[in-house]
N, C-alpha and C. Protein backbone atom coordinates (compact mmCIF):
# COMPACT_ATOMS: atom_id res chain seq x y z
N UNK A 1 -9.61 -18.04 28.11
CA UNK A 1 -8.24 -17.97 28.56
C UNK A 1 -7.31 -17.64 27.39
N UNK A 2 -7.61 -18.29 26.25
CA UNK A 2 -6.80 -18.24 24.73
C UNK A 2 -6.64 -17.15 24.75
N UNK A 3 -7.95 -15.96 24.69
CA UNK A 3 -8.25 -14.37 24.23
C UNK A 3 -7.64 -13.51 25.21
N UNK A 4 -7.17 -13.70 26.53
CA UNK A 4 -6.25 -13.05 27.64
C UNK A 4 -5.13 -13.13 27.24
N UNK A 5 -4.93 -14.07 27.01
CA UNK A 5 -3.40 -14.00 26.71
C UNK A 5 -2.81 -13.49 25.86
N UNK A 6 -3.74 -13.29 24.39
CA UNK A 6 -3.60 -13.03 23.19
C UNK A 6 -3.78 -11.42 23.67
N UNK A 7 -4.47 -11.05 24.32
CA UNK A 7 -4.84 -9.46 24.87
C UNK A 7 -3.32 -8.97 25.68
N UNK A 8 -3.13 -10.08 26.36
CA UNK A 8 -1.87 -9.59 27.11
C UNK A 8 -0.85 -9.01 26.45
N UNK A 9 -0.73 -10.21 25.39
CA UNK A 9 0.63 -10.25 24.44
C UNK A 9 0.57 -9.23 23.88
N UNK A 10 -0.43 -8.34 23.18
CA UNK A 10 -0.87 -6.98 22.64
C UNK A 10 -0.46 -6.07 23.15
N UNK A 11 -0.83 -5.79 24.03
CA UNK A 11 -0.62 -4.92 25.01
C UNK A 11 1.28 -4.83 25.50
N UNK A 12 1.48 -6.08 25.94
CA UNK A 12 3.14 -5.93 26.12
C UNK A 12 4.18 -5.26 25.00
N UNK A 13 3.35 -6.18 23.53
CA UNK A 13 3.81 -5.55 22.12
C UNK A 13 4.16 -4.09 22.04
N UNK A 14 2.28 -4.03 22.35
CA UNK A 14 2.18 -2.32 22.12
C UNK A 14 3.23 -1.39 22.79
N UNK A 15 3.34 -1.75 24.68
CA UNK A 15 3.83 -1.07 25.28
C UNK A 15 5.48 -1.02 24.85
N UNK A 16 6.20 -2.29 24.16
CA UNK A 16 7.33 -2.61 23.88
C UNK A 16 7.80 -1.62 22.92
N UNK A 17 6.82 -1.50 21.63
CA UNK A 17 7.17 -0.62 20.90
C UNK A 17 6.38 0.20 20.18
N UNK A 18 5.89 1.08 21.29
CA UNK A 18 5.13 1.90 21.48
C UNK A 18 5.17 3.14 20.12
N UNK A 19 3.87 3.54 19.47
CA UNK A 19 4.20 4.22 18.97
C UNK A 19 3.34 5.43 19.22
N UNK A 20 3.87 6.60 19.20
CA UNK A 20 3.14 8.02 20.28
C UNK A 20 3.10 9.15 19.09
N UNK A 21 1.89 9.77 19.21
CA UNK A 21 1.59 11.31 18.42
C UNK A 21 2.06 11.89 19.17
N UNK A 22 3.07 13.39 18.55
CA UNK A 22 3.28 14.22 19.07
C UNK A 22 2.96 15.62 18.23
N UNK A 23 2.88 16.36 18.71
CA UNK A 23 2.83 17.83 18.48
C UNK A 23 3.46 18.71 18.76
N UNK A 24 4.07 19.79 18.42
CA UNK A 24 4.80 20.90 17.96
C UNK A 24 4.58 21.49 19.68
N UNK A 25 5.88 21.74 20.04
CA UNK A 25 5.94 22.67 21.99
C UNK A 25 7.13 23.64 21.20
N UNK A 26 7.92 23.70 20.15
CA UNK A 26 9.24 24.93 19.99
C UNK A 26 9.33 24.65 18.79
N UNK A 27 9.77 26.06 17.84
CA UNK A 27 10.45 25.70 17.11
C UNK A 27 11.51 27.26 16.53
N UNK A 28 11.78 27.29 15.56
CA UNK A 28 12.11 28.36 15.10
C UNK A 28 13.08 27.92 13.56
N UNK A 29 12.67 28.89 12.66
CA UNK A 29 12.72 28.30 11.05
C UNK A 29 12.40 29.86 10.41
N UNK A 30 13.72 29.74 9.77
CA UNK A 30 14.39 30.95 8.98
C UNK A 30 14.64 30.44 7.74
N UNK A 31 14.24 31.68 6.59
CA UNK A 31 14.32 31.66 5.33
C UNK A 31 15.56 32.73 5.15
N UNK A 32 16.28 32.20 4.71
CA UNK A 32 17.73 32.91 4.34
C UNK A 32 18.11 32.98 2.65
N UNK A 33 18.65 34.44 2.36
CA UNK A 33 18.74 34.39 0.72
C UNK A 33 19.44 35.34 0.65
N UNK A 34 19.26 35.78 -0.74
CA UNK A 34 20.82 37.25 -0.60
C UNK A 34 19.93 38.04 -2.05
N UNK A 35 20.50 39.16 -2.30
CA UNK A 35 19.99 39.80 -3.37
C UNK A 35 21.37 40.59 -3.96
N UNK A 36 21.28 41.27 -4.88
CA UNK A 36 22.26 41.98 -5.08
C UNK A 36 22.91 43.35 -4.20
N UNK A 37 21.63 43.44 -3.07
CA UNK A 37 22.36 44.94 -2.73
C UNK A 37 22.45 43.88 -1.17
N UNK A 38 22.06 42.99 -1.01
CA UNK A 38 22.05 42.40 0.73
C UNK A 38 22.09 41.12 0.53
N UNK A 39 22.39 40.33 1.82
CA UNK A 39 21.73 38.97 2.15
C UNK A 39 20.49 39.51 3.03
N UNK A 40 19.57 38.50 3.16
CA UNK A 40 17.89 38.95 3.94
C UNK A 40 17.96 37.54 4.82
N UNK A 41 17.00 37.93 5.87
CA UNK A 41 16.35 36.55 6.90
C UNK A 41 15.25 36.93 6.76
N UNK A 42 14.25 35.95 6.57
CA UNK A 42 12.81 36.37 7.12
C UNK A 42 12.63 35.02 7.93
N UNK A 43 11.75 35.18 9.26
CA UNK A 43 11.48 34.39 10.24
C UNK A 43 10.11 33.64 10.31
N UNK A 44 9.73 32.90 10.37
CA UNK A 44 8.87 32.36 10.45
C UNK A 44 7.98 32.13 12.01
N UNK A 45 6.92 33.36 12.04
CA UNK A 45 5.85 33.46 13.58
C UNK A 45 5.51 32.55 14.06
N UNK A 46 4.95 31.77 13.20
CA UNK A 46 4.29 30.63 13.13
C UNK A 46 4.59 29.34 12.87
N UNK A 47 4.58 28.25 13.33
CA UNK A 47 4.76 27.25 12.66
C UNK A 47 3.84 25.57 13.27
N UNK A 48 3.15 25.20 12.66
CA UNK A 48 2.19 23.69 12.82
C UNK A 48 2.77 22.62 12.40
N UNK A 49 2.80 21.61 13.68
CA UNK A 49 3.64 20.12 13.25
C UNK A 49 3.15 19.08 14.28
N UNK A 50 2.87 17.67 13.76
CA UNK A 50 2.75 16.67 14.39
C UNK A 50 3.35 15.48 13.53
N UNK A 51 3.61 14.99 14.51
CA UNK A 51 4.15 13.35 13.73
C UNK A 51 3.74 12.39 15.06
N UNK A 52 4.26 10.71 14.39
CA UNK A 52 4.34 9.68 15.08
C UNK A 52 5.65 9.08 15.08
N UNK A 53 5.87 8.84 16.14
CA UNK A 53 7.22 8.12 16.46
C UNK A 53 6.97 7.13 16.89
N UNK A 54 8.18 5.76 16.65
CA UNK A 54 8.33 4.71 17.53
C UNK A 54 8.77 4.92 18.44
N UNK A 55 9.29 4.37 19.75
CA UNK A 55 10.10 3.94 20.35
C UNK A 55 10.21 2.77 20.87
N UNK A 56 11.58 2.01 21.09
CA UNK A 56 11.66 0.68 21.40
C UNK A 56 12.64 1.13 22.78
N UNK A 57 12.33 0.69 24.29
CA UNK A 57 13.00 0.61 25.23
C UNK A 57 13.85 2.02 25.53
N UNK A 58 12.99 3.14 24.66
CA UNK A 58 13.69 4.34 25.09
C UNK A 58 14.38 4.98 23.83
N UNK A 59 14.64 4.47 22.70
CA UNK A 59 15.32 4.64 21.86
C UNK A 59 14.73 4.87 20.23
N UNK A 60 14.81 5.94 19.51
CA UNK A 60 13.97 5.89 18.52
C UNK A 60 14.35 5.01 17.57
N UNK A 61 13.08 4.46 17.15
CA UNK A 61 13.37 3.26 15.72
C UNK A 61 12.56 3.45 14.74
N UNK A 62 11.68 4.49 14.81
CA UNK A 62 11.11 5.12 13.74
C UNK A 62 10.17 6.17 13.57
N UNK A 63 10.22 7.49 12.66
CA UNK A 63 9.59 8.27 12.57
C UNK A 63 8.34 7.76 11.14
N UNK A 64 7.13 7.58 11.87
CA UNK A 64 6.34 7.24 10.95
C UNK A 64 5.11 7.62 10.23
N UNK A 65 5.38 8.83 10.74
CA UNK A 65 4.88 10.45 10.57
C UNK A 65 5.40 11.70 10.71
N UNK A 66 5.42 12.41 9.45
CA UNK A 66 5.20 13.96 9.82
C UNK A 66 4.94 15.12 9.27
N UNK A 67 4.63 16.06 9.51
CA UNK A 67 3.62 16.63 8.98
C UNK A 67 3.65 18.15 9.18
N UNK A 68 4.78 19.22 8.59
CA UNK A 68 4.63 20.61 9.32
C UNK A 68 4.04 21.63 8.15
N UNK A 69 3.70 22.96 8.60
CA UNK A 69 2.75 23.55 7.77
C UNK A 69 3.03 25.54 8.37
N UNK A 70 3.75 25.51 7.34
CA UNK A 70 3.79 27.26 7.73
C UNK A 70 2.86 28.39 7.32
N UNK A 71 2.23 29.12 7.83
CA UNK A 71 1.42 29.63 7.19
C UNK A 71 2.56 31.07 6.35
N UNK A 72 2.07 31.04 5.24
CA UNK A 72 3.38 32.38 4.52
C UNK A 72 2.87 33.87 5.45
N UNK A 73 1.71 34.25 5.65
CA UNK A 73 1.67 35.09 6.03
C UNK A 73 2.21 35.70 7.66
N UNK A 74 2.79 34.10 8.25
CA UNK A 74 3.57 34.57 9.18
C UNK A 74 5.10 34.82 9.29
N UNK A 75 5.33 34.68 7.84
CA UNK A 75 6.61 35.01 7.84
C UNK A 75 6.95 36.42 7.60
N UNK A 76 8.25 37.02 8.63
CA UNK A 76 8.33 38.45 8.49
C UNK A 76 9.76 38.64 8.72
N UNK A 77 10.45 39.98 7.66
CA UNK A 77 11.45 40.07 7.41
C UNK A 77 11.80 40.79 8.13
N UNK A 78 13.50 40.80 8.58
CA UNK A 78 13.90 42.07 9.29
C UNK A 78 13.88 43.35 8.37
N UNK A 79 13.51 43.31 7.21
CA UNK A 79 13.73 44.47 6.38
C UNK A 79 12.23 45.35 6.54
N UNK A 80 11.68 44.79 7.03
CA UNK A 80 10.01 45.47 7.15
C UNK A 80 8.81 45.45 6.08
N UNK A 81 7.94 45.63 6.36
CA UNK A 81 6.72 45.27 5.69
C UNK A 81 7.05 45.31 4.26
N UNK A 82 7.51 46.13 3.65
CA UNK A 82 7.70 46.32 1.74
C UNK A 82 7.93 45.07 1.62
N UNK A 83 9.09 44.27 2.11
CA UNK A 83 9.81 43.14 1.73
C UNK A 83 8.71 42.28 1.97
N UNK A 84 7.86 42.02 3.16
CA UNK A 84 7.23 40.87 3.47
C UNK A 84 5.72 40.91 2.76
N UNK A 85 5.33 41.98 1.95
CA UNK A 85 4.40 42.00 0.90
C UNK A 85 4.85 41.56 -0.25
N UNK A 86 6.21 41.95 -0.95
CA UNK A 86 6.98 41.42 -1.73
C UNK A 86 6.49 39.83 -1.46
N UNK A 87 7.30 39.38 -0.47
CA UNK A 87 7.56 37.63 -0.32
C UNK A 87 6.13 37.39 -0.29
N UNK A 88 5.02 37.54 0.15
CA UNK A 88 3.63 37.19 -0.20
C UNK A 88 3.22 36.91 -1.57
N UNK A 89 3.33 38.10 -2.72
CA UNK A 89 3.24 38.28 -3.65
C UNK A 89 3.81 36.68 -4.19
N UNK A 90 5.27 36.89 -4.06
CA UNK A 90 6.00 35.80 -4.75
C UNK A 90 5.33 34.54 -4.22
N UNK A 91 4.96 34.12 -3.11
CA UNK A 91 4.43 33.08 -2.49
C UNK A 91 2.75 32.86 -2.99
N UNK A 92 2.06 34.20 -3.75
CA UNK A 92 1.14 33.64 -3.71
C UNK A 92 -0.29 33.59 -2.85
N UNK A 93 -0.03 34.05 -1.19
CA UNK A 93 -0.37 33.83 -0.27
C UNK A 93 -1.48 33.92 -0.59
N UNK A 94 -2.20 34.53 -1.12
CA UNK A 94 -3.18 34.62 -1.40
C UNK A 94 -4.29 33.42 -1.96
N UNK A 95 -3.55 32.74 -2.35
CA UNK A 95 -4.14 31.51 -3.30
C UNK A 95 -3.42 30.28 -2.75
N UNK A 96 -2.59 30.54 -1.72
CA UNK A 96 -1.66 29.19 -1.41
C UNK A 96 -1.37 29.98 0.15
N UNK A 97 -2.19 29.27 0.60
CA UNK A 97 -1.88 30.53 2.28
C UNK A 97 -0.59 29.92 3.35
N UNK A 98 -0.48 28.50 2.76
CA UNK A 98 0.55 27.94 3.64
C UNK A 98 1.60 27.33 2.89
N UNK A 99 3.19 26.84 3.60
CA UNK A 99 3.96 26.08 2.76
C UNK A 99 3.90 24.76 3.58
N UNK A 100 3.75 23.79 3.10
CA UNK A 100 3.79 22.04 4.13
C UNK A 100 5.11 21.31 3.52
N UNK A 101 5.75 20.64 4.08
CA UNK A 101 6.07 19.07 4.38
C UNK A 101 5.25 18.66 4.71
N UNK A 102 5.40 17.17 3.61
CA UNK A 102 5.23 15.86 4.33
C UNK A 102 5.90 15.05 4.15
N UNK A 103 6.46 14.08 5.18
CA UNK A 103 7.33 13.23 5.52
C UNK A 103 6.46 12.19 4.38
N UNK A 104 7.49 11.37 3.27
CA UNK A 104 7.51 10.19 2.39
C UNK A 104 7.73 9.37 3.39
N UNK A 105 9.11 9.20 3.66
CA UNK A 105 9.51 8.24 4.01
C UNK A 105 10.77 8.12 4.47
N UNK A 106 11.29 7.38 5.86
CA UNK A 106 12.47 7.74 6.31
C UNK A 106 13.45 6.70 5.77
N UNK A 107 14.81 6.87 5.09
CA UNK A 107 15.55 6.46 3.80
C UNK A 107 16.51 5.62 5.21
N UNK A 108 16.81 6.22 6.21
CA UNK A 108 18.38 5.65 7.29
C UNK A 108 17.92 7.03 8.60
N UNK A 109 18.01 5.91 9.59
CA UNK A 109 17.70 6.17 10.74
C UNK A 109 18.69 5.73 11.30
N UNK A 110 19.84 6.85 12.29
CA UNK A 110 21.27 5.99 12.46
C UNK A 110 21.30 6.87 13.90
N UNK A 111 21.74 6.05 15.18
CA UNK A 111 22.27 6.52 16.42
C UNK A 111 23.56 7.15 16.10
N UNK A 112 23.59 8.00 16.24
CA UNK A 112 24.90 8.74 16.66
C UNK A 112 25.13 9.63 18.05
N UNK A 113 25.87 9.11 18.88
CA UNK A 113 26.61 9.99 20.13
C UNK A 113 24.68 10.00 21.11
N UNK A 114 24.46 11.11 21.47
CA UNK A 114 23.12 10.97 21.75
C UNK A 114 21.90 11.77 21.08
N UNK A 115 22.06 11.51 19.95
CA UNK A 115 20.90 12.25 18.71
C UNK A 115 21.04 10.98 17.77
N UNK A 116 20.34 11.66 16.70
CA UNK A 116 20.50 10.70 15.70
C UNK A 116 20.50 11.48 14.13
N UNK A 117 21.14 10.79 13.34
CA UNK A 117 20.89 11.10 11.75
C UNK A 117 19.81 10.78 11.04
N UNK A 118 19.14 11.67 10.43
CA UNK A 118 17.94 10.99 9.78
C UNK A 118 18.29 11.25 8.23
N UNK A 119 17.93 10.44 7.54
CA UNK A 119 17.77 10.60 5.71
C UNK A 119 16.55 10.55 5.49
N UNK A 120 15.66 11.46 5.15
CA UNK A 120 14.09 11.34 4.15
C UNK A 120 13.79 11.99 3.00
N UNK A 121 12.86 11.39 3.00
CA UNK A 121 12.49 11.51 1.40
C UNK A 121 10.54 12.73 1.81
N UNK A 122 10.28 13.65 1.30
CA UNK A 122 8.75 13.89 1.86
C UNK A 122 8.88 14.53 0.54
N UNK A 123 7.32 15.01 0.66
CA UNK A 123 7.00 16.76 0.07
C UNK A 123 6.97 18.02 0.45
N UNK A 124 7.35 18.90 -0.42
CA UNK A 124 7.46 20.03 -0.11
C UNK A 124 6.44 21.25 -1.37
N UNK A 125 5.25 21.53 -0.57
CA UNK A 125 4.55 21.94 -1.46
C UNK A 125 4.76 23.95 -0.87
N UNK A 126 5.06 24.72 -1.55
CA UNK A 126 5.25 26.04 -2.19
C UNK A 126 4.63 26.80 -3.40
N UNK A 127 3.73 27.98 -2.50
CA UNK A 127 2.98 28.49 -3.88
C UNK A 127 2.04 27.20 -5.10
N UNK A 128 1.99 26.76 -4.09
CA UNK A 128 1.10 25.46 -4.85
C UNK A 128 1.73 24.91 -6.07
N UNK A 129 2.95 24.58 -5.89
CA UNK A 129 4.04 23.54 -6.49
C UNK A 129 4.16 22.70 -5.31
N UNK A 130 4.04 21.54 -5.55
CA UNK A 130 4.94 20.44 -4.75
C UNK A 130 5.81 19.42 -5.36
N UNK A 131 7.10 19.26 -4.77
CA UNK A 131 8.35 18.91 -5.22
C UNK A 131 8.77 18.27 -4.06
N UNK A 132 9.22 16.65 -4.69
CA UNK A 132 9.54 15.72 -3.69
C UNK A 132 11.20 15.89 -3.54
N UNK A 133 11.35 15.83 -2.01
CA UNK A 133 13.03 16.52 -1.97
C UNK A 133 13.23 15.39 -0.98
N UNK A 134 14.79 15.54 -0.66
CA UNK A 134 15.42 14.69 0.13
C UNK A 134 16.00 15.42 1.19
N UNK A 135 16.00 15.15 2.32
CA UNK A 135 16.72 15.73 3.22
C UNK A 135 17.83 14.84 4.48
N UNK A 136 18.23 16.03 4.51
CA UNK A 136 18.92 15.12 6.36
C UNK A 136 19.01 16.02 7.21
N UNK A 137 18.39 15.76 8.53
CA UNK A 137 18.11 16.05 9.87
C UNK A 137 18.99 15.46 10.82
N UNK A 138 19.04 16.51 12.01
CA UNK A 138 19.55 15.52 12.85
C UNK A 138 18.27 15.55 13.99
N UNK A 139 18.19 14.58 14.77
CA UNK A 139 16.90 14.40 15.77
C UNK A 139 17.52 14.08 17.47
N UNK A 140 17.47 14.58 18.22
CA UNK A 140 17.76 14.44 19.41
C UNK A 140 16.27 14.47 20.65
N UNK A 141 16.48 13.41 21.53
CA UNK A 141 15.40 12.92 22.14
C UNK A 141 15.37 13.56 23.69
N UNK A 142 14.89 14.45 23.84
CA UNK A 142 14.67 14.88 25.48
C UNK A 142 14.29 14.34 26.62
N UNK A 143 15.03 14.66 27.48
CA UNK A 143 14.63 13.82 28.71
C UNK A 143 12.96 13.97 29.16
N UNK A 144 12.65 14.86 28.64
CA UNK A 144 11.22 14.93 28.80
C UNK A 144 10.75 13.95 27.88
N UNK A 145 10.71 13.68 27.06
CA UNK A 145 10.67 12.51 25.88
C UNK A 145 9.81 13.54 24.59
N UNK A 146 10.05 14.88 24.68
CA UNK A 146 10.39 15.40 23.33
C UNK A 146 11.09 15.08 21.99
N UNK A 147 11.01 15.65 20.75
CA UNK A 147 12.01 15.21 20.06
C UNK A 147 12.44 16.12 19.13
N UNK A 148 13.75 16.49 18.95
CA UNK A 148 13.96 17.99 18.38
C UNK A 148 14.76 17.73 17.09
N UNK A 149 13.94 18.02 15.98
CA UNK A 149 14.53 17.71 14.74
C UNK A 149 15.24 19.42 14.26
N UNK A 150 16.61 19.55 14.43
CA UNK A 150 17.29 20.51 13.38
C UNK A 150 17.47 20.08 12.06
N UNK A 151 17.71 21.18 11.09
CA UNK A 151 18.66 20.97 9.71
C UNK A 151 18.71 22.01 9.15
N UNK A 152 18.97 21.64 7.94
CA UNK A 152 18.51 23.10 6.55
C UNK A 152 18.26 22.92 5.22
N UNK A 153 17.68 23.01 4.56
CA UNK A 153 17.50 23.02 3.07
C UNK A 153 17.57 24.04 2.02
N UNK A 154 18.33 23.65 1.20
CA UNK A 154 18.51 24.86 -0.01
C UNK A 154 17.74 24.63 -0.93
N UNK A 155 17.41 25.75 -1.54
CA UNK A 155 16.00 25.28 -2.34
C UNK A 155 16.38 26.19 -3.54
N UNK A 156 15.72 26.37 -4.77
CA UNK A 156 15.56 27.50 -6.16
C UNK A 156 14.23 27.68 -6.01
N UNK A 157 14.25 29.12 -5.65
CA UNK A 157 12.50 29.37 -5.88
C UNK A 157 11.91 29.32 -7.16
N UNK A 158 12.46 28.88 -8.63
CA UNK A 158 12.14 28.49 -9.95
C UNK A 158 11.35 27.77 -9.83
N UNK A 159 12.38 26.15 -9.05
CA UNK A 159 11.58 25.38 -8.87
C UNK A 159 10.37 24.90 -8.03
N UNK A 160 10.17 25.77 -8.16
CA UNK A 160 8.63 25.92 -7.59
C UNK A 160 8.30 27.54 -7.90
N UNK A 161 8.49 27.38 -9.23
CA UNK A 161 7.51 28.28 -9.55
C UNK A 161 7.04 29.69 -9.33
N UNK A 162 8.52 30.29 -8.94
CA UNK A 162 8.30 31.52 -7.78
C UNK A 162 9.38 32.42 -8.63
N UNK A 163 8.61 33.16 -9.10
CA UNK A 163 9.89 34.57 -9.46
C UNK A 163 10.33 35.38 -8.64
N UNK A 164 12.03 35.21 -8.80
CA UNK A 164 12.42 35.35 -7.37
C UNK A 164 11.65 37.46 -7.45
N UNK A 165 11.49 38.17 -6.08
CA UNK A 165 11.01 38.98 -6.27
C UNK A 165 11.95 40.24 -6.30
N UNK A 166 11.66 41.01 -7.21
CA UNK A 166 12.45 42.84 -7.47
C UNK A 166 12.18 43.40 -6.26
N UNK A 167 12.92 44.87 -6.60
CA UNK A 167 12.17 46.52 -5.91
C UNK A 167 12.83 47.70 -6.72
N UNK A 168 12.36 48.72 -6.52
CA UNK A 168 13.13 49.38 -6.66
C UNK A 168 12.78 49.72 -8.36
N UNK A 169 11.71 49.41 -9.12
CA UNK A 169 12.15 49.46 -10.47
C UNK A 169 12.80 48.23 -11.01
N UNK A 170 13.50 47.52 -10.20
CA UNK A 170 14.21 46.24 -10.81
C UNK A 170 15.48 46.36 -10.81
N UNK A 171 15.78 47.55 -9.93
CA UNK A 171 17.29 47.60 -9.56
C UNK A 171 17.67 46.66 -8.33
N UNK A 172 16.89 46.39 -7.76
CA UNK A 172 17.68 45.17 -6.51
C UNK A 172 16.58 44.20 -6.67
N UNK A 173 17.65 42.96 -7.36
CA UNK A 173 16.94 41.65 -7.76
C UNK A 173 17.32 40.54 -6.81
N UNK A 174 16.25 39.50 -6.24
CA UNK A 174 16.49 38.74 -5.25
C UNK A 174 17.57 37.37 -5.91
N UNK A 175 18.08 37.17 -5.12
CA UNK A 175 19.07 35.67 -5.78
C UNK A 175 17.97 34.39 -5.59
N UNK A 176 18.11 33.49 -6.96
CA UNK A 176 17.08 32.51 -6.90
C UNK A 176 17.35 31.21 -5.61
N UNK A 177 18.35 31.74 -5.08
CA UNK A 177 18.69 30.33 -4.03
C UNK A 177 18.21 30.82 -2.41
N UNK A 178 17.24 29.85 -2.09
CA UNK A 178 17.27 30.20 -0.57
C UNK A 178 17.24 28.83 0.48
N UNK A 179 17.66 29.18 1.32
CA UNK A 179 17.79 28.26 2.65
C UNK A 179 16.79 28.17 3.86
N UNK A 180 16.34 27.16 3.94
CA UNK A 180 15.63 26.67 5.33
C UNK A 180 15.74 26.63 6.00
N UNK A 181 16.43 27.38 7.09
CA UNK A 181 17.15 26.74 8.67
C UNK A 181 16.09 26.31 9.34
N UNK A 182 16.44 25.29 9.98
CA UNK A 182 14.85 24.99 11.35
C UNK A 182 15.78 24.19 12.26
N UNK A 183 14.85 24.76 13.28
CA UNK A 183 14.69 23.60 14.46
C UNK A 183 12.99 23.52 14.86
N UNK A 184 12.57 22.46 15.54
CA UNK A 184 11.13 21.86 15.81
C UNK A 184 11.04 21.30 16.62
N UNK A 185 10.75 21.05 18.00
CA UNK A 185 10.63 20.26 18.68
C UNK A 185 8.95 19.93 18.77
N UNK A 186 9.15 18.68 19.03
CA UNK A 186 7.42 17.53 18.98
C UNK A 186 7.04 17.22 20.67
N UNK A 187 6.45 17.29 21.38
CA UNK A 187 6.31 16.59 22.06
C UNK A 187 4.91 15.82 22.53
């Protein structure tokens, strides 16, 4: 009788604050930068992600996983193939076929309106540099019980090891700053 109850109580726990794997159903995640003769987008085809979430009574209380993984060779520029052999080159692809996050650790997890603010801390490994960064997301929870993390990150491709890439002879030089846009949804 002791071990039922103790089974019960588990189980109510569990179901109370349930914690669920999810996997990648949408996303879309753009690399944004500028050079001297343009600004550029290149898009990202591809993209792999799972995490674990809490939830308590409907409401998230913690992301306690996550885990996304681009492969470089699916990224492609509106400028056309020259450019996206270029960005290979610089990336490496060859020797480093993907770029990952991984979620460290979530810093402030805050309700706001009906989404939420997230602060974390993960890795971000590039061209086989990895560099622990900080970010903030915002996360909104679907009635389907999806969960759709937007944001953006600015990055120096230095730091990590990436010369930003030429053409041209070395007349149009890329600017060392680029941006992350994403959205991801998990479900």
């Amino acid at each position: 009788m002791k071990y039922k109850l103790l089974l019960l109580a588990m189980c109510a726990v569990s179901f109370a604050f349930g914690q669920t794997n999810y996997r990648i159903s949408n996303y879309s995640l753009a690399v944004k930068g500028s050079s001297n003769l343009h600004d550029w987008t290149s898009n990202a085809k591809e993209v792999r992600a799972n995490g674990s979430f809490t939830f308590v009574a409907g409401a998230l209380k913690s992301v306690d996983a996550l885990y996304v993984e681009i492969p470089v060779k699916s990224i492609k520029s509106e400028k056309g193939s020259i450019m996206d052999n270029k960005t290979y080159d610089a990336l490496k692809a060859d020797r480093f076929g993907n770029i990952t996050y991984k979620l460290g650790k979530i810093t402030s997890l805050t309700k706001k309106g009906d989404g939420y603010d997230i602060n974390a801390t993960g890795s971000l490994s590039i061209a086989g540099v990895t560099n622990n960064i900080d970010m903030y997301v915002k996360a909104k929870v679907g009635a389907d019980g999806s969960i759709t993390f937007s944001g953006s990150k600015k990055i120096k491709m230095t730091e990590y090891q990436i010369k930003p890439p030429t053409a041209l002879l070395g007349t149009l030089t890329t600017g060392d700053d680029v941006e992350i846009v994403f959205q991801v949804t998990l479900k």
